[in-house]
Protein backbone atom coordinates (compact mmCIF):
# COMPACT_ATOMS: atom_id res chain seq x y z
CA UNK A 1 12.37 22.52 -11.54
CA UNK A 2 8.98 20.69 -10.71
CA UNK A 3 8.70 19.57 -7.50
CA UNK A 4 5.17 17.08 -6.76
CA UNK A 5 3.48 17.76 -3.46
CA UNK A 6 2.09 15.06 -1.27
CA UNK A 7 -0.89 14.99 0.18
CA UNK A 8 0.44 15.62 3.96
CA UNK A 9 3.18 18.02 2.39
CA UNK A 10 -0.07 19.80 1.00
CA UNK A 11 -1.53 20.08 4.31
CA UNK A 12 1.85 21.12 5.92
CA UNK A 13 1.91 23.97 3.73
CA UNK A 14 -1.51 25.26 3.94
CA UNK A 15 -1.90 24.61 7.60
CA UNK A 16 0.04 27.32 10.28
CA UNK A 17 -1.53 25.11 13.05
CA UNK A 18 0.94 22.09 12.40
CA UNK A 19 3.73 21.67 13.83
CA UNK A 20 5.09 20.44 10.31
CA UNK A 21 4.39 24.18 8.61
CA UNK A 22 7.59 25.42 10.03
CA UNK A 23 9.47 23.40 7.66
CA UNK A 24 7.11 23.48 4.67
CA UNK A 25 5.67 26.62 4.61
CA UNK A 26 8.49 28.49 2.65
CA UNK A 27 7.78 26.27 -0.56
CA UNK A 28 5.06 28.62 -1.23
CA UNK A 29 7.83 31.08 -0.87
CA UNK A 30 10.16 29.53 -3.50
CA UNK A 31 7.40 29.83 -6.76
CA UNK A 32 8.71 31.16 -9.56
CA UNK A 33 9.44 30.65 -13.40
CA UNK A 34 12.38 28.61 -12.18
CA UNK A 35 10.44 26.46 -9.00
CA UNK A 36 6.59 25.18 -9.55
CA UNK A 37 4.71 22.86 -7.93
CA UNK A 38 2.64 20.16 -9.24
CA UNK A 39 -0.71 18.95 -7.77
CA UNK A 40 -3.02 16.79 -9.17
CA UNK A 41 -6.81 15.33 -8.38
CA UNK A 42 -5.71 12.82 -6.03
CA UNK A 43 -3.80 15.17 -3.84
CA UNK A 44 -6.02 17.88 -3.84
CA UNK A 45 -9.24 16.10 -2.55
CA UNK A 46 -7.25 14.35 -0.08
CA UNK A 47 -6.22 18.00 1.16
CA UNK A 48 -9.53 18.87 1.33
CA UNK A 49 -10.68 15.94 3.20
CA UNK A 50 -8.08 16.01 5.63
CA UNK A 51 -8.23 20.07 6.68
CA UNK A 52 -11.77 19.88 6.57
CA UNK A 53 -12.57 16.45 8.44
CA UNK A 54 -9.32 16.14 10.18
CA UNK A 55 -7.82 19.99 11.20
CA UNK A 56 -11.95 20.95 11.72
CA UNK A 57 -11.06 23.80 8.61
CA UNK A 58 -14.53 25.34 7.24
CA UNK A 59 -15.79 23.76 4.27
CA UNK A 60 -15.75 27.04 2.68
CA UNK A 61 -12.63 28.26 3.40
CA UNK A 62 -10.95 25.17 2.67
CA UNK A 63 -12.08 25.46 -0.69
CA UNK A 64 -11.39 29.16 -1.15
CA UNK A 65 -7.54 28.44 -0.29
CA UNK A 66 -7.28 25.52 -2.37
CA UNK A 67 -8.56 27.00 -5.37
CA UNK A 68 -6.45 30.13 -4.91
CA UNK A 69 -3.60 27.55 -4.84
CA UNK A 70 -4.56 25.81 -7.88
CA UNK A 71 -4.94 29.38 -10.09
CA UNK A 72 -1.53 30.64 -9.08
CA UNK A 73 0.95 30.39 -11.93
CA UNK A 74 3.66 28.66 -10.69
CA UNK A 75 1.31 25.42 -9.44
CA UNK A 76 0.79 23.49 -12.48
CA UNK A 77 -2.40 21.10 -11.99
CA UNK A 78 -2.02 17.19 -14.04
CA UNK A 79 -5.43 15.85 -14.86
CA UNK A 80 -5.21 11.94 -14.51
CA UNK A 81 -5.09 10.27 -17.40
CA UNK A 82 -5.23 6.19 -18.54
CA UNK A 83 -1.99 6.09 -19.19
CA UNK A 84 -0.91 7.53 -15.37
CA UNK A 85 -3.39 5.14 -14.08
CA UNK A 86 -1.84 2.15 -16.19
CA UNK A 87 1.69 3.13 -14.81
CA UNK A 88 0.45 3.56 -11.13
CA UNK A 89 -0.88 -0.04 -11.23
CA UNK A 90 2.46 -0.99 -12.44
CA UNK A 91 4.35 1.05 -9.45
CA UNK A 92 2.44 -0.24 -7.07
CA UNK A 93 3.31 -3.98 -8.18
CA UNK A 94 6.83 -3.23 -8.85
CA UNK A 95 7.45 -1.09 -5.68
CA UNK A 96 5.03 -2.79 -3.01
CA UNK A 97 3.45 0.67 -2.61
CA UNK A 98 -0.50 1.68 -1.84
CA UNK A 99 -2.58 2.49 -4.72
CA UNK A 100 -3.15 6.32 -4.14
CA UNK A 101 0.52 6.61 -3.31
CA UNK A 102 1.27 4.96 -7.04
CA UNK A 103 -1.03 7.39 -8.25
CA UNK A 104 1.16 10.28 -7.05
CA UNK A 105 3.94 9.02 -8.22
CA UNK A 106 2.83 7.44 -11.53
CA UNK A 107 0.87 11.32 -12.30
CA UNK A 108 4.36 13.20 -11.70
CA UNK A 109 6.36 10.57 -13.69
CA UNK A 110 4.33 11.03 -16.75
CA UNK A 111 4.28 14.85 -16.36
CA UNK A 112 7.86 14.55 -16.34
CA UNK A 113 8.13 16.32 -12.92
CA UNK A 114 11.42 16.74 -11.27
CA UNK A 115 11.15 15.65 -7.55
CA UNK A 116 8.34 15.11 -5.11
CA UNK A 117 8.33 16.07 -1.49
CA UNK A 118 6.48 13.81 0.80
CA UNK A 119 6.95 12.85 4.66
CA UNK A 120 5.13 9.42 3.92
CA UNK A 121 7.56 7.15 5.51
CA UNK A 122 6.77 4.22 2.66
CA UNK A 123 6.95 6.90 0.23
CA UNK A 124 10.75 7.93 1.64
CA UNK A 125 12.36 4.76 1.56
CA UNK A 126 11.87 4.10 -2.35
CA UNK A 127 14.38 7.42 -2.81
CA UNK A 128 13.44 7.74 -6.12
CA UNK A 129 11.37 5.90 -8.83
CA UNK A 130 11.78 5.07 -12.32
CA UNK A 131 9.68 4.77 -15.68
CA UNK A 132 11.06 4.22 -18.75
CA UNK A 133 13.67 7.28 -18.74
CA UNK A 134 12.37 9.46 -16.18
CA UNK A 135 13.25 9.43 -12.88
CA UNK A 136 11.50 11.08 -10.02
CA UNK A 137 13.33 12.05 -6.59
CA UNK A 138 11.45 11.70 -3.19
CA UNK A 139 12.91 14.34 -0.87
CA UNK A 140 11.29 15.01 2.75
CA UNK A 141 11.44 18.73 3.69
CA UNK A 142 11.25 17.63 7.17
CA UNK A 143 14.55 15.74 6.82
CA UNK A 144 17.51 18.23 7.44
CA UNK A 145 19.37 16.59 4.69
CA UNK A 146 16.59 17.74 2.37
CA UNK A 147 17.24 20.64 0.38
């Protein structure tokens, strides 16, 4: 199983100082050859900006924990690629969705990721999106019915 982080599911996990760890924090806790998570440029430098210039985390440190994320072997890291890019201009038409969000999605399709947790309310509603013969499941952690 591959499950896609969100940005703010990113930030959840990372973070003890949100309210929202609680609920996300034991993804970290689930790695393994059976359970990896998938980042990818566009999530991890909005992390970044968000601990740092948001949640007032050091520069350094922020940097130091998501790297240390990034080399552990059950996070698998997809570059973006043209052909991502050409899909995520294709969600976001098709599914009335924001660029970056597209991006995500459009990354993790093409990677042929399982799932994708977010708490991004637009995100949420779509359920699950489609490409070709991939599908990709949006799931909220938050949500009790989430598993």
């Amino acid at each position: 199983m591959i499950a896609g982080l969100d940005t703010n599911i990113l930030v959840y996990v990372l973070d003890p100082l949100c309210p929202e760890n609680q609920h996300c924090a034991s993804i970290l806790d689930q790695l393994s050859q059976e359970f990896f998570i998938a980042l990818n440029p566009t999530t991890v430098h909005e992390a970044y900006t968000v601990l740092v210039y948001a949640r007032k985390w050091e520069r350094d440190e922020t940097r130091r924990r998501l790297t240390a994320l990034l080399k552990d072997p059950y996070v698998k890291f997809y570059n973006q690629t043209r052909e991502a890019t050409v899909l995520g201009l294709h969600l976001a038409n098709r599914y009335a969705i924001r660029g970056r969000d597209a991006l995500i999605l459009s990354n993790l399709l093409v990677n042929k990721a399982d799932m994708i947790y977010t708490h991004d309310e637009e995100v949420k509603k779509l359920g699950e999106v489609t490409w070709r013969d991939r599908s990709l499941v949006i799931r909220d952690p938050l949500a009790s019915s989430s598993g």
